[in-house]
C-alpha atoms as a PDB file:
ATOM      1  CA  UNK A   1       0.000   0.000   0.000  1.00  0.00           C
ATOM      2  CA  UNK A   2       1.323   3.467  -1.072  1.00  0.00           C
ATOM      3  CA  UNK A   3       1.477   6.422   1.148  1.00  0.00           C
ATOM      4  CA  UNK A   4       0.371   9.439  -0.286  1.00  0.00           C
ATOM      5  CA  UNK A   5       1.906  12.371   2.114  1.00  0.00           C
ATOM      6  CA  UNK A   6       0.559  15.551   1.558  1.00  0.00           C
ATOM      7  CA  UNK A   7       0.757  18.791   3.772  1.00  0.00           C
ATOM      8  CA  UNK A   8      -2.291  20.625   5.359  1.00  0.00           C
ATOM      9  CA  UNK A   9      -1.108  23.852   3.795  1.00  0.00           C
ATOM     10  CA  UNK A  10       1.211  25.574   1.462  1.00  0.00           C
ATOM     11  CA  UNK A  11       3.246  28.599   1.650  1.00  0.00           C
ATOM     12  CA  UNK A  12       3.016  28.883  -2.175  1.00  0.00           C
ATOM     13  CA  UNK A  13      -0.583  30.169  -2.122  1.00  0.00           C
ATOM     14  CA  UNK A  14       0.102  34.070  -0.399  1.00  0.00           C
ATOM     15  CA  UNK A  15      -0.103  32.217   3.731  1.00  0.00           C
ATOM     16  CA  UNK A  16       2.323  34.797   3.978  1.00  0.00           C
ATOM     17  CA  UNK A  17       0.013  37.416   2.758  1.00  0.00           C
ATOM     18  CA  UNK A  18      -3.064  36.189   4.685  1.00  0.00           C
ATOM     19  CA  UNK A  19      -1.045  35.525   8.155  1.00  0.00           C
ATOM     20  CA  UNK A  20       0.119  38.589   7.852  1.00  0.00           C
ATOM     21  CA  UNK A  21      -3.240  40.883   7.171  1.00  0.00           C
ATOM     22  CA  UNK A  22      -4.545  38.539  10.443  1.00  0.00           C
ATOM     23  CA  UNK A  23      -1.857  40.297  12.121  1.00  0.00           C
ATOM     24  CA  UNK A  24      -2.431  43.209  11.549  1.00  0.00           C
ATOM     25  CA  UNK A  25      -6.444  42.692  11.981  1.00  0.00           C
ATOM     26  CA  UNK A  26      -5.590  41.538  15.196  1.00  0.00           C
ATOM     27  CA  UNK A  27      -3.074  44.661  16.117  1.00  0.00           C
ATOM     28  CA  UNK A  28      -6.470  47.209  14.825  1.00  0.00           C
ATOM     29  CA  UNK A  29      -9.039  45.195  17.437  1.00  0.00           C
ATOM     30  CA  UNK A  30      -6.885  45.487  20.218  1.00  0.00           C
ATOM     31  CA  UNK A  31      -6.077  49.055  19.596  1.00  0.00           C
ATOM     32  CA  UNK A  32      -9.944  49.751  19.100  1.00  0.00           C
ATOM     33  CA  UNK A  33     -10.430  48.692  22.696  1.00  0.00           C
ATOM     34  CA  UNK A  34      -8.043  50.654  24.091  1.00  0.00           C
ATOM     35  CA  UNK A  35      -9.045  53.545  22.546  1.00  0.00           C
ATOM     36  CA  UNK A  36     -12.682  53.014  23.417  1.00  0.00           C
ATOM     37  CA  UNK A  37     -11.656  52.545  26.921  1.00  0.00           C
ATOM     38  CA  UNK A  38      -9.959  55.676  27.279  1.00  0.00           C
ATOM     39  CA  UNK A  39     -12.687  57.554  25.864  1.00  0.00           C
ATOM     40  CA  UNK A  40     -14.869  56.527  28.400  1.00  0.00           C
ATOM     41  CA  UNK A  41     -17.293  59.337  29.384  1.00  0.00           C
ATOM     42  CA  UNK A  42     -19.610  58.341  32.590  1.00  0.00           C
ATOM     43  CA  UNK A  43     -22.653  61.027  33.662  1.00  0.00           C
ATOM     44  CA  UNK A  44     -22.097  60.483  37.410  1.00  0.00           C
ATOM     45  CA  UNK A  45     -19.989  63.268  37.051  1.00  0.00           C
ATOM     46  CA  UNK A  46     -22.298  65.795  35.141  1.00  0.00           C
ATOM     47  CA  UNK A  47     -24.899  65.258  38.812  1.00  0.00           C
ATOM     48  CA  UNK A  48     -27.811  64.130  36.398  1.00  0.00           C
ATOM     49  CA  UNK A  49     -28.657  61.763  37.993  1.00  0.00           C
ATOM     50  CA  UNK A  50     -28.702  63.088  41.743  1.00  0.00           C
ATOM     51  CA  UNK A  51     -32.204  64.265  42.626  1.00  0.00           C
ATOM     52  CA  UNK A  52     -32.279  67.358  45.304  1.00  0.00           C
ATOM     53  CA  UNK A  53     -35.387  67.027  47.725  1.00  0.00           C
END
């Protein structure tokens, strides 16, 4: 019985190309988060919701 070998992926077919726009993907999530977490803006601060009696 022959063994037929063959690889789960090739390099020939731009893997390069595709690990690398994954990367940088990756790199423009993680920087969205950050800057939505320093742009946090909470009304507690404003005293709208503190009712006088």
């Amino acid at each position: 019985m022959n063994m037929i070998t063959t690889a789960l992926y090739s390099f020939s077919n731009g893997a390069f190309i595709m690990i690398g726009v994954f990367a940088l993907v990756c790199i423009a999530i993680v920087g969205a988060i950050f800057l939505l977490m320093g742009t946090d803006k909470s009304k507690k601060t404003n005293g709208d919701n503190s009712k006088e009696t």
